[in-house]
Structure formats: C-alpha cells, structure tokens
PDB file of N, CA and C in Angstrom:
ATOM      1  N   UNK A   1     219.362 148.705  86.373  1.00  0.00           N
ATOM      2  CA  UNK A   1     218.050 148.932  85.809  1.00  0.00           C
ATOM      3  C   UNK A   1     217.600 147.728  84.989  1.00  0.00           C
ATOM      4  N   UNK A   2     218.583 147.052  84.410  1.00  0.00           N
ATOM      5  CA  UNK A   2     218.161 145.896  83.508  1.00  0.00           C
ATOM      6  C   UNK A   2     218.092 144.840  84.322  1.00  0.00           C
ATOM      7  N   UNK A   3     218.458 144.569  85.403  1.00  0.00           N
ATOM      8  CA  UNK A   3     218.712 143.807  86.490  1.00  0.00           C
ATOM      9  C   UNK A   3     216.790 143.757  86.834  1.00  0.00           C
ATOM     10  N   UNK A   4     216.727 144.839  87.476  1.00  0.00           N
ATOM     11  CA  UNK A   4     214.966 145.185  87.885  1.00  0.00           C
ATOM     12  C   UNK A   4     214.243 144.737  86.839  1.00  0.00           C
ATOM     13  N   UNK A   5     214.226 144.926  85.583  1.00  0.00           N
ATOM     14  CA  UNK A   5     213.475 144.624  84.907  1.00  0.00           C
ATOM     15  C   UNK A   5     212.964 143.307  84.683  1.00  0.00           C
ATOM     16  N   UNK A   6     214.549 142.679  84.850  1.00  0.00           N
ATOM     17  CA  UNK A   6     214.027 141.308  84.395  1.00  0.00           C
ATOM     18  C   UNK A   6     213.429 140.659  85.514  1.00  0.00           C
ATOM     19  N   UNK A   7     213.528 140.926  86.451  1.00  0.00           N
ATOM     20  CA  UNK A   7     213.171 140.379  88.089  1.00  0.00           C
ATOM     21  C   UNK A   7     211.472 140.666  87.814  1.00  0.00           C
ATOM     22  N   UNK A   8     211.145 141.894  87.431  1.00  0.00           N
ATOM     23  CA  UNK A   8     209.521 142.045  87.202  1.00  0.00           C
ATOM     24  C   UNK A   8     209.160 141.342  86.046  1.00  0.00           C
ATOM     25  N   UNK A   9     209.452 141.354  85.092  1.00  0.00           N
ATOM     26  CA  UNK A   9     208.957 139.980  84.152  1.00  0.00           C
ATOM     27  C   UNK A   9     209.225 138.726  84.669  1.00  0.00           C
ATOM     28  N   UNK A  10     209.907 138.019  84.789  1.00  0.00           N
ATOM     29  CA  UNK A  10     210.094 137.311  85.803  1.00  0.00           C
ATOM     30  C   UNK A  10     208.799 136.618  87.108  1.00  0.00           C
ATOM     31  N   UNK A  11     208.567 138.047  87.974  1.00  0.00           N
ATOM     32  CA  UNK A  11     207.963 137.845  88.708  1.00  0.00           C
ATOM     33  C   UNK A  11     205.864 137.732  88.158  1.00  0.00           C
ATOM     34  N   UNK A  12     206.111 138.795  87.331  1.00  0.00           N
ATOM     35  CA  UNK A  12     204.625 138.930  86.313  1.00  0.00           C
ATOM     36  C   UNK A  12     204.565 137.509  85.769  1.00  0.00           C
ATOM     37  N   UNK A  13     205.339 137.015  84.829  1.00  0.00           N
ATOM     38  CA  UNK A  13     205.358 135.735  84.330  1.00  0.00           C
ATOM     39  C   UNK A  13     204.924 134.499  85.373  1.00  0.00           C
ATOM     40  N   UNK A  14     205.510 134.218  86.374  1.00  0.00           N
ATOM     41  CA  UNK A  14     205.062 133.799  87.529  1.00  0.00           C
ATOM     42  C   UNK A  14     203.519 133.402  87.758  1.00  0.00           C
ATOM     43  N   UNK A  15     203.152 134.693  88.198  1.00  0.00           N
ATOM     44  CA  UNK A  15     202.098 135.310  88.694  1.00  0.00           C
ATOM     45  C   UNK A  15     200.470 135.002  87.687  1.00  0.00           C
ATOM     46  N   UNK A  16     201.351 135.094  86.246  1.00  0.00           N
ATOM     47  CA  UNK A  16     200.308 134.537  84.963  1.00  0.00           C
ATOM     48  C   UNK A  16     200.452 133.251  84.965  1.00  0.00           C
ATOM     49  N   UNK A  17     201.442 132.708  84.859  1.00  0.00           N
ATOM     50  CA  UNK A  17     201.207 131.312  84.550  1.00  0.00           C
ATOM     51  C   UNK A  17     200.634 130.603  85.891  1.00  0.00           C
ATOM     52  N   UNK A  18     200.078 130.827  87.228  1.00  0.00           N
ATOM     53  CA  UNK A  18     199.448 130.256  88.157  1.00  0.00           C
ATOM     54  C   UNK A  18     198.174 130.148  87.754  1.00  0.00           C
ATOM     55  N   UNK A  19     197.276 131.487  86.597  1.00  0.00           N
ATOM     56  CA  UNK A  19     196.148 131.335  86.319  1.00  0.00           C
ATOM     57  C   UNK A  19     195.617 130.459  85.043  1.00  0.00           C
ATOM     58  N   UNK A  20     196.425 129.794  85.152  1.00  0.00           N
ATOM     59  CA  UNK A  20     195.834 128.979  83.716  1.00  0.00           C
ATOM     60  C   UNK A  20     194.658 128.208  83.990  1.00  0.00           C
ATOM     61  N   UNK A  21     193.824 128.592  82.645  1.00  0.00           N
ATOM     62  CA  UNK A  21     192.512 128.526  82.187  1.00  0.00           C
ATOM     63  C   UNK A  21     192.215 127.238  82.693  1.00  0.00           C
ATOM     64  N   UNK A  22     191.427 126.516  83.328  1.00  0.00           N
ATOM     65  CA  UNK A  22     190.694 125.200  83.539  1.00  0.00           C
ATOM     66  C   UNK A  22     189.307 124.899  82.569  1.00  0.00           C
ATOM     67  N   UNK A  23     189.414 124.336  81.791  1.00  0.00           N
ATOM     68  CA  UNK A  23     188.153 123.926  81.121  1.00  0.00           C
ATOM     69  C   UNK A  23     187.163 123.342  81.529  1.00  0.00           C
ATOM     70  N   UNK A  24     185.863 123.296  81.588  1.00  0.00           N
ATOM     71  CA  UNK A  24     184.898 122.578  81.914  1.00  0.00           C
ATOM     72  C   UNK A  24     184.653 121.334  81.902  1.00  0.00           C
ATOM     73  N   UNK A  25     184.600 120.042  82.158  1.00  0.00           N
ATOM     74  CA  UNK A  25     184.860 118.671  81.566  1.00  0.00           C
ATOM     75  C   UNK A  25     183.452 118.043  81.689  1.00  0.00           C
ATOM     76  N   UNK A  26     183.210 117.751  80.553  1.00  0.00           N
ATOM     77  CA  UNK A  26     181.663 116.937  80.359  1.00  0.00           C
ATOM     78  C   UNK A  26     181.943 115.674  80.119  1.00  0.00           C
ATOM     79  N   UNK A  27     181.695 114.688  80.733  1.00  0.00           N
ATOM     80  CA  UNK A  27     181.789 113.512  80.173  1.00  0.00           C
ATOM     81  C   UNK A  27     180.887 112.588  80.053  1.00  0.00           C
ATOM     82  N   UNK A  28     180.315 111.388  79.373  1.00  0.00           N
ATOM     83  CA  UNK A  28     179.146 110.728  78.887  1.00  0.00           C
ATOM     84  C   UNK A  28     178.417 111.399  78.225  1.00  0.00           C
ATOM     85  N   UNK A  29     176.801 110.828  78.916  1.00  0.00           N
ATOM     86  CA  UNK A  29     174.959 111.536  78.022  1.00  0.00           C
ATOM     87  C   UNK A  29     175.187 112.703  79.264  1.00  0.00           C
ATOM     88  N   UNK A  30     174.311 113.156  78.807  1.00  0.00           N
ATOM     89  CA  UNK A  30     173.356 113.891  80.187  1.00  0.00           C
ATOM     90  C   UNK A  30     172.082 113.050  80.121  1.00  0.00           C
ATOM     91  N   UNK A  31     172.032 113.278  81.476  1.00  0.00           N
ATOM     92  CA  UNK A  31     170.944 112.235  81.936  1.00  0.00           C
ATOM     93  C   UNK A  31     169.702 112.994  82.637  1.00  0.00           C
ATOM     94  N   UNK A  32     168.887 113.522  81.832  1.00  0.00           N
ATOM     95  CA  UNK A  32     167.829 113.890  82.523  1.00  0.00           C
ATOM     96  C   UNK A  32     166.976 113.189  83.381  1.00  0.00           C
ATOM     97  N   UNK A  33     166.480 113.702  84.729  1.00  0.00           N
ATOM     98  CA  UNK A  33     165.704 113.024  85.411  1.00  0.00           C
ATOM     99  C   UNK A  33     164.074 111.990  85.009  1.00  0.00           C
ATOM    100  N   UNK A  34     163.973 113.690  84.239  1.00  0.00           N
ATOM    101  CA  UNK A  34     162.645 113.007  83.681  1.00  0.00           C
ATOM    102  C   UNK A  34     162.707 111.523  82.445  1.00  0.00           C
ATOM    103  N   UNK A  35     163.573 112.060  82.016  1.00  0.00           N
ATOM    104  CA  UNK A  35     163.801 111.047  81.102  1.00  0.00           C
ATOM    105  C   UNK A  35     164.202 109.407  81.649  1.00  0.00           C
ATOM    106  N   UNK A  36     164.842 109.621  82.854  1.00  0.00           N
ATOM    107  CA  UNK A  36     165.099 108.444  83.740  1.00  0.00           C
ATOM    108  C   UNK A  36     163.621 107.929  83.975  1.00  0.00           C
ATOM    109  N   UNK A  37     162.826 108.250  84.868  1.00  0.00           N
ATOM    110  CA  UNK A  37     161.465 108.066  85.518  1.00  0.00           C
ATOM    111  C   UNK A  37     160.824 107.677  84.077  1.00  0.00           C
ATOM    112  N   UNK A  38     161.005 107.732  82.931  1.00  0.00           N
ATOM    113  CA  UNK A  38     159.876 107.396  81.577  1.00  0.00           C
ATOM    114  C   UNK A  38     160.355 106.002  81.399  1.00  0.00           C
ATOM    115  N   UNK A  39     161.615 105.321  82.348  1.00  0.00           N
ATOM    116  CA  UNK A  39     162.147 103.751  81.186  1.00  0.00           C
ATOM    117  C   UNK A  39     161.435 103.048  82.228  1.00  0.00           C
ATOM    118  N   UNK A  40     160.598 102.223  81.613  1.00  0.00           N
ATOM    119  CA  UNK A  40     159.983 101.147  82.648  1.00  0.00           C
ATOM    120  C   UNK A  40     159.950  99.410  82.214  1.00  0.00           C
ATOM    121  N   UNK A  41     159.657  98.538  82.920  1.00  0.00           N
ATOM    122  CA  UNK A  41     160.346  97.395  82.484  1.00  0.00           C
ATOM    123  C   UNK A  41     159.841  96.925  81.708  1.00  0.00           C
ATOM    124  N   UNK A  42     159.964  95.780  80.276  1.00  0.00           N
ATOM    125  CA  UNK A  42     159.145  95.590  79.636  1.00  0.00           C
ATOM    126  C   UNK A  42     159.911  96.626  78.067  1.00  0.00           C
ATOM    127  N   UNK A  43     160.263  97.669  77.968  1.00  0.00           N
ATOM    128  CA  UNK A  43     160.489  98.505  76.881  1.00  0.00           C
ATOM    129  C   UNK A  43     161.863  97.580  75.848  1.00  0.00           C
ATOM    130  N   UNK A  44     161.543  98.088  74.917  1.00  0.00           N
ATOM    131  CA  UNK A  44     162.970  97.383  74.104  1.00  0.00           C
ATOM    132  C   UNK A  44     163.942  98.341  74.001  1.00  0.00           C
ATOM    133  N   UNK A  45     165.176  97.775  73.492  1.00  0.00           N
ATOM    134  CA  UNK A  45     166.543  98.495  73.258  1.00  0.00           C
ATOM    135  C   UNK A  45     166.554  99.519  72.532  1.00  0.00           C
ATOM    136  N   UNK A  46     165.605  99.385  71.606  1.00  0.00           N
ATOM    137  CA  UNK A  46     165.616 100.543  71.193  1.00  0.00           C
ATOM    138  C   UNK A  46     164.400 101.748  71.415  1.00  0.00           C
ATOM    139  N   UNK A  47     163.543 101.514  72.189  1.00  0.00           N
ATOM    140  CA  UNK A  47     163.354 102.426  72.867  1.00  0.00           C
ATOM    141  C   UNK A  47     163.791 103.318  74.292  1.00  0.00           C
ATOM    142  N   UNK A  48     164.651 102.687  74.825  1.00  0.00           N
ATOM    143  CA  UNK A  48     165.917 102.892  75.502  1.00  0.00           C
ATOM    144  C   UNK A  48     166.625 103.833  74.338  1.00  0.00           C
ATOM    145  N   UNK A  49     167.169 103.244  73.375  1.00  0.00           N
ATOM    146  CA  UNK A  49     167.845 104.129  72.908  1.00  0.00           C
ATOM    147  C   UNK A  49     167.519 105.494  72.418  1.00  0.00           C
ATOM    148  N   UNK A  50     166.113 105.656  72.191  1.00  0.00           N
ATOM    149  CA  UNK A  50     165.486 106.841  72.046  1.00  0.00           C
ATOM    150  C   UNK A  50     165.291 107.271  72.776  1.00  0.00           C
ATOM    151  N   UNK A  51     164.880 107.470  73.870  1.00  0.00           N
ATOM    152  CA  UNK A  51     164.855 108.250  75.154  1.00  0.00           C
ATOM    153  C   UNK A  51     166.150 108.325  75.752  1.00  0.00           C
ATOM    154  N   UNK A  52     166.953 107.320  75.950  1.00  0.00           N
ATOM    155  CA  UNK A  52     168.670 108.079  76.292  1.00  0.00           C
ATOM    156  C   UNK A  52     169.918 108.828  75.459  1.00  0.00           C
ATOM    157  N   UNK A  53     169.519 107.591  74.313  1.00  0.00           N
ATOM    158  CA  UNK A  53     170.598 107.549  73.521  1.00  0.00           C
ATOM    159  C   UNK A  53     171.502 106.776  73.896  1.00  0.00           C
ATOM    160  N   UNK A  54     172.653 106.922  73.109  1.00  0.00           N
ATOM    161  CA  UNK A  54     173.773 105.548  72.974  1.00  0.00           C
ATOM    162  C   UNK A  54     174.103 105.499  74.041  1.00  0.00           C
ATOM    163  N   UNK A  55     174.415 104.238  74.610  1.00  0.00           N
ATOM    164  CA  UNK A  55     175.008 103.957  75.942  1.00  0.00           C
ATOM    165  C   UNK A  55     176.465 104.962  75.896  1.00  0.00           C
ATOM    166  N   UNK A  56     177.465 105.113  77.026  1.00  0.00           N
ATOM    167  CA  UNK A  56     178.235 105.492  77.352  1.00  0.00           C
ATOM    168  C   UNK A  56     178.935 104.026  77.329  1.00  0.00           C
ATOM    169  N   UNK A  57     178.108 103.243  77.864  1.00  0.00           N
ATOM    170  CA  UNK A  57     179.202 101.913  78.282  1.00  0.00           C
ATOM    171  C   UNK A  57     178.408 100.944  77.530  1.00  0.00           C
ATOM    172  N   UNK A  58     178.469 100.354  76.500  1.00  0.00           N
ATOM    173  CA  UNK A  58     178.120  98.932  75.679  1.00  0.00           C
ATOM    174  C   UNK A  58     179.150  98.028  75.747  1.00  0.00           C
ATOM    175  N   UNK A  59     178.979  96.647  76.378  1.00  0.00           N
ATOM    176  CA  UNK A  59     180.097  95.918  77.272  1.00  0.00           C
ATOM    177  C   UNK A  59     179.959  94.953  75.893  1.00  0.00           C
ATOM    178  N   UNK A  60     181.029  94.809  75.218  1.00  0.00           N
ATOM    179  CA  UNK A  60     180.948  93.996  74.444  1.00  0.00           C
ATOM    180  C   UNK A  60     180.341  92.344  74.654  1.00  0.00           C
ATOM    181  N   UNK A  61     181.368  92.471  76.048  1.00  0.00           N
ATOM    182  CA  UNK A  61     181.104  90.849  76.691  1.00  0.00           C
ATOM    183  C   UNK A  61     179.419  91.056  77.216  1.00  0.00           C
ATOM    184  N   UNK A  62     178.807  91.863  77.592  1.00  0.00           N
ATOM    185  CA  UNK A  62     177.533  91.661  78.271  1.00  0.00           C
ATOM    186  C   UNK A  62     176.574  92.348  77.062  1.00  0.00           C
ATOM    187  N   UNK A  63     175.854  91.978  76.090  1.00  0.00           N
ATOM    188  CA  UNK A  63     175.119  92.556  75.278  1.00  0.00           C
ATOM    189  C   UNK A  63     174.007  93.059  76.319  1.00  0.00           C
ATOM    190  N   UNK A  64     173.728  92.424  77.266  1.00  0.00           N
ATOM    191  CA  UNK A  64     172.039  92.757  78.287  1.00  0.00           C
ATOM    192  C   UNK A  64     172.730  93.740  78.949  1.00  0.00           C
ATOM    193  N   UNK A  65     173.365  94.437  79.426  1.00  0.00           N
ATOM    194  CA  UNK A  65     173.487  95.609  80.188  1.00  0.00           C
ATOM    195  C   UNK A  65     173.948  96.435  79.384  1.00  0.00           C
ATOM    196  N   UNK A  66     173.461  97.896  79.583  1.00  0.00           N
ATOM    197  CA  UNK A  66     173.583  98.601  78.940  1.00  0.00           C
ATOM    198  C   UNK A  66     173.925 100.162  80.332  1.00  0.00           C
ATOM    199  N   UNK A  67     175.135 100.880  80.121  1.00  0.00           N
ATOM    200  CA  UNK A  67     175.482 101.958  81.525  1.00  0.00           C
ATOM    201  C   UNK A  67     175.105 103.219  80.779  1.00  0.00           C
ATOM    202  N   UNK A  68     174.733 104.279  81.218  1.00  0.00           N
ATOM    203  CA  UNK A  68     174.832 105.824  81.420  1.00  0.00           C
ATOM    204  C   UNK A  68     175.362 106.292  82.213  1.00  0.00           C
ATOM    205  N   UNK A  69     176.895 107.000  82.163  1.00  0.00           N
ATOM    206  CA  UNK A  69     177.263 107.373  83.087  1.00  0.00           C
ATOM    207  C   UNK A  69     177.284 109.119  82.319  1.00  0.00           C
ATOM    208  N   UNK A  70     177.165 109.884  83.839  1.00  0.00           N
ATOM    209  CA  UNK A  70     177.282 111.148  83.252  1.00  0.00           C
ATOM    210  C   UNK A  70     177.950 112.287  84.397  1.00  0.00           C
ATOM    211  N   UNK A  71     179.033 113.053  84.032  1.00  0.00           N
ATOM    212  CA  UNK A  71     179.520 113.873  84.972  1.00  0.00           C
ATOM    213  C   UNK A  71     180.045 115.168  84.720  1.00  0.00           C
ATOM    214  N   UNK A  72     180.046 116.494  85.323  1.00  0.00           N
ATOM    215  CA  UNK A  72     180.385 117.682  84.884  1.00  0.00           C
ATOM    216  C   UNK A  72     181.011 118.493  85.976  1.00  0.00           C
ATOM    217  N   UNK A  73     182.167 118.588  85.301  1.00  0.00           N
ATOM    218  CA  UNK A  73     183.361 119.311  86.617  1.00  0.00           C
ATOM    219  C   UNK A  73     183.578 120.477  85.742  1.00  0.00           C
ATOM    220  N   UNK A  74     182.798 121.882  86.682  1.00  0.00           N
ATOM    221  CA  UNK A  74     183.267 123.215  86.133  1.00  0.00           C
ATOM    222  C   UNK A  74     185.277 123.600  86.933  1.00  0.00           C
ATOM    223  N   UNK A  75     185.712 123.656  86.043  1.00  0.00           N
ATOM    224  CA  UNK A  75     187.224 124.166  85.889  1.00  0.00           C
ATOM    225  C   UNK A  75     187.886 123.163  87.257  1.00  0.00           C
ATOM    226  N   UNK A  76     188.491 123.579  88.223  1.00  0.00           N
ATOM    227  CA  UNK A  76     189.341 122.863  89.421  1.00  0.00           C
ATOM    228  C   UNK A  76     188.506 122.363  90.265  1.00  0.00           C
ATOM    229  N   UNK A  77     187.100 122.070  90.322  1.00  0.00           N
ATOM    230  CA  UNK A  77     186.420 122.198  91.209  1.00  0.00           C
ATOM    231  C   UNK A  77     185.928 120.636  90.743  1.00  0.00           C
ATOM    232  N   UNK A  78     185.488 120.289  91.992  1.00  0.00           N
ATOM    233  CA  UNK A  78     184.768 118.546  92.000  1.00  0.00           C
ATOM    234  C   UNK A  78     184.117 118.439  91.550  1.00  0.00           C
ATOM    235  N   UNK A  79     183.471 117.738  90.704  1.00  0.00           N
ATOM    236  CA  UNK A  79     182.254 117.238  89.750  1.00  0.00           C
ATOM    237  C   UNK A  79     181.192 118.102  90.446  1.00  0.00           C
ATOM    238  N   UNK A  80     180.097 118.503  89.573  1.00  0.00           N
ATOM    239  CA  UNK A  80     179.381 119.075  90.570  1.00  0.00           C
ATOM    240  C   UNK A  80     177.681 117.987  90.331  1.00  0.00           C
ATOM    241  N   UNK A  81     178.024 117.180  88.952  1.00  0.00           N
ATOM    242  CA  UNK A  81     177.038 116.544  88.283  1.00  0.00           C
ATOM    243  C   UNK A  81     177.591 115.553  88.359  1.00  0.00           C
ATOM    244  N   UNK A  82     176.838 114.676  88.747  1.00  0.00           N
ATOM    245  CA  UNK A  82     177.047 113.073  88.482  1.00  0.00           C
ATOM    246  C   UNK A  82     175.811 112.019  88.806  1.00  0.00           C
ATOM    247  N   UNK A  83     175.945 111.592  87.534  1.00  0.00           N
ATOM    248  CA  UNK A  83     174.407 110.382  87.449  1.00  0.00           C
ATOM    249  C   UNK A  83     175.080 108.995  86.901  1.00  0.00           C
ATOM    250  N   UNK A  84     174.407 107.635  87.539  1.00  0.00           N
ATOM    251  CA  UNK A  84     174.644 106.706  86.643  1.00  0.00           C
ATOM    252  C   UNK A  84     173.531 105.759  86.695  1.00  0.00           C
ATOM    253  N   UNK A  85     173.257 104.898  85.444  1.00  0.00           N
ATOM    254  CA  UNK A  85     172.057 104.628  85.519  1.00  0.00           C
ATOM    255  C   UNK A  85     172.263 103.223  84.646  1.00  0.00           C
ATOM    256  N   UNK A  86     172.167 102.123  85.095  1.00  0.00           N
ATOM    257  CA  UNK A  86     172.603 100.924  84.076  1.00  0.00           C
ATOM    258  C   UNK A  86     170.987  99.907  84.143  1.00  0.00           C
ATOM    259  N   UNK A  87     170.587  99.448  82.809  1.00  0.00           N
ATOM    260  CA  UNK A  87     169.788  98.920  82.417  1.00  0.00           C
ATOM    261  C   UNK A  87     170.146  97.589  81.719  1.00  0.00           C
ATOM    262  N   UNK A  88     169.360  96.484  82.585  1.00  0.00           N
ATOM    263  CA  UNK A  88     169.425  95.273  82.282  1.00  0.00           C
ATOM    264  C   UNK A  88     168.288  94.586  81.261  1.00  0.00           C
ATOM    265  N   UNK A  89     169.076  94.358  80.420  1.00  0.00           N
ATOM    266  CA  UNK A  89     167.747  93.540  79.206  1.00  0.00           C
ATOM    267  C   UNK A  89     168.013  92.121  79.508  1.00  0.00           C
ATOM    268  N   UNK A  90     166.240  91.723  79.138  1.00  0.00           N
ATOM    269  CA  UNK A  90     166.694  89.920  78.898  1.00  0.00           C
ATOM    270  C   UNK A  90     166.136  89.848  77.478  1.00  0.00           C
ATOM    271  N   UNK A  91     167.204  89.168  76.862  1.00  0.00           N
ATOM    272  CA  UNK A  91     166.766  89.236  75.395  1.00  0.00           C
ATOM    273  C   UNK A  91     166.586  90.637  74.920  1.00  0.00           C
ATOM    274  N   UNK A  92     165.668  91.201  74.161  1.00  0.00           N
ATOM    275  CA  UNK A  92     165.547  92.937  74.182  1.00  0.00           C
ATOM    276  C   UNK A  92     164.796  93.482  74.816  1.00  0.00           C
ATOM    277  N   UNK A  93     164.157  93.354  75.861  1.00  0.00           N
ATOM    278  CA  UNK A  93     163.648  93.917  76.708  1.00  0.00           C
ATOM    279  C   UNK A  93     163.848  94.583  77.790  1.00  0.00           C
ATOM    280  N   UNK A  94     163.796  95.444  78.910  1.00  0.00           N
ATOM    281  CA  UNK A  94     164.195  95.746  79.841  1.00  0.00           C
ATOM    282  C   UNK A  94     163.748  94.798  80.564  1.00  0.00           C
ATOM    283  N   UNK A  95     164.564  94.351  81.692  1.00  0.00           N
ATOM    284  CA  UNK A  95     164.232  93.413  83.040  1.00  0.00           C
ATOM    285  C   UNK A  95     164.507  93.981  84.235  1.00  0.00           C
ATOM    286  N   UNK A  96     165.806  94.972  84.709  1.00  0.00           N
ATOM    287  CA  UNK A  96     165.806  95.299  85.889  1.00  0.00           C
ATOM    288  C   UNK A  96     166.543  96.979  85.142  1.00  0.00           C
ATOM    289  N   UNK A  97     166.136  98.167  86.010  1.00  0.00           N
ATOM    290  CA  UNK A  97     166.625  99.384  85.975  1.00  0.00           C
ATOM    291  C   UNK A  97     167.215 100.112  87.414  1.00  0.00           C
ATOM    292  N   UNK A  98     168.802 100.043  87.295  1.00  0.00           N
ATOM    293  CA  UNK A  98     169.609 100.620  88.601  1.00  0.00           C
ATOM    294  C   UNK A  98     169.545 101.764  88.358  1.00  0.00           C
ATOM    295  N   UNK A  99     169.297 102.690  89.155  1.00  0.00           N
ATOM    296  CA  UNK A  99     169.211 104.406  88.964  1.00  0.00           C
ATOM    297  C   UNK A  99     170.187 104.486  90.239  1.00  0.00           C
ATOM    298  N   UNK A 100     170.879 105.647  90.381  1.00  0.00           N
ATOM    299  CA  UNK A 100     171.473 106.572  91.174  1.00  0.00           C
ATOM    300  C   UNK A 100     172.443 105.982  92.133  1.00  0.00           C
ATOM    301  N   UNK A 101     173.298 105.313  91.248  1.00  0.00           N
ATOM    302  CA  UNK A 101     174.334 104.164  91.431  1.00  0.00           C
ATOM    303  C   UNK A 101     175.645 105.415  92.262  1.00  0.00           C
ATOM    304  N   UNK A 102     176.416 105.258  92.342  1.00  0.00           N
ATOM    305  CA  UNK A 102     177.612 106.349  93.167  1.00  0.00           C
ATOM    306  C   UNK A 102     178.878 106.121  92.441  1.00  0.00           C
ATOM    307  N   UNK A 103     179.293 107.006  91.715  1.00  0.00           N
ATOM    308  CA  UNK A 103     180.043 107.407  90.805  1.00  0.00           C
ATOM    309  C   UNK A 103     181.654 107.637  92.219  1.00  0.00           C
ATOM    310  N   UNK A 104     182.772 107.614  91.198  1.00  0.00           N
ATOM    311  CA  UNK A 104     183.918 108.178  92.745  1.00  0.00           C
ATOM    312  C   UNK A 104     183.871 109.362  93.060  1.00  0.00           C
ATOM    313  N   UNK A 105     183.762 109.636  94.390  1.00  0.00           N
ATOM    314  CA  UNK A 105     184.109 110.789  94.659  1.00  0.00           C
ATOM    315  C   UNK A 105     185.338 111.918  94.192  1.00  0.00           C
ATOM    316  N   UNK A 106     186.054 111.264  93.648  1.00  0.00           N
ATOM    317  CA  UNK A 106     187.110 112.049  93.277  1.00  0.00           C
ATOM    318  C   UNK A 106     187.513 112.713  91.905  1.00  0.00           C
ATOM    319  N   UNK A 107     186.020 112.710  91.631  1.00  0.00           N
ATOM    320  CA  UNK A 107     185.376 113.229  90.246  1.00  0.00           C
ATOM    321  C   UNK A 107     185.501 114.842  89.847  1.00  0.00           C
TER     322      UNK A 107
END
C-alpha cells in the first residue's frame, strides 16, 4: 500500500511539473503604428523622443542612429509582435527613417 502511494505522487508530481507557468515576454517600446507614420524627415531628437521615447538601442559608437525594437511572445509560443524601426539623424535632425526591418524568426 505504501509502495502505491508513492508511485501516485510520484506519477502526479510528474504530471505537475510538465505544466509550468510560461510568462509573457515583452521586450523594448511598443511601437505604435500610428505613431510610426507621424516621424517625418526634418524632426529633431527630441521630438523623436517624444513621440517614441527612449531608444531601445542608443549605439554609443553611432550617436545618428537611433533603433526601436519591439517584441511580444505570449508564454511557449513565437513572438506574435514584432516591429523594428531605426532612425537616422544628421546632426539632430532626422535624415533617413527604416520602418518594418525583420526581426529573427526565432523570436
């Protein structure tokens, strides 16, 4: 009888620990669309920074580019969100804007 028992805890224990909890993973800004379509060339850094907010990626070595990367994987499952969006200044201005760059698939 003590034999059985432990074989079903045992086997229950098992059976629980396969379901462990997966958390949601957010990583970077969120990057709203609309908010993308409002940066146009010509704007300064810091109006960039008000409409995105802080870069995700500020390259020490490159002060003129500035990245948004943004991605959201609900629990075991592949990213289901992913945006990236890098903005080139000359001096403080915007000069060129890459939108909808391709993040890895294995997100």
């Amino acid at each position: 009888m003590n034999y059985t028992r432990k074989i079903i805890i045992a086997l229950i224990s098992l059976t629980l620990g396969a379901c462990v909890f997966q958390p949601s993973v957010q990583q970077g800004n969120f990057i709203e669309q609309e908010k993308v379509e409002q940066i146009e060339i010509g704007m300064t850094k810091n109006q960039i920074r008000f409409l995105l907010g802080t870069p995700m990626i500020d390259d020490p070595f490159n002060e003129n580019r500035w990245d948004y990367v943004y991605f959201l994987k609900i629990g075991r499952n592949q990213a289901i969100s992913k945006k990236w969006v890098s903005i080139i200044f000359d001096e403080n201005t915007v000069s060129q804007i890459i939108k909808d760059q391709n993040l890895s698939p294995n997100l």
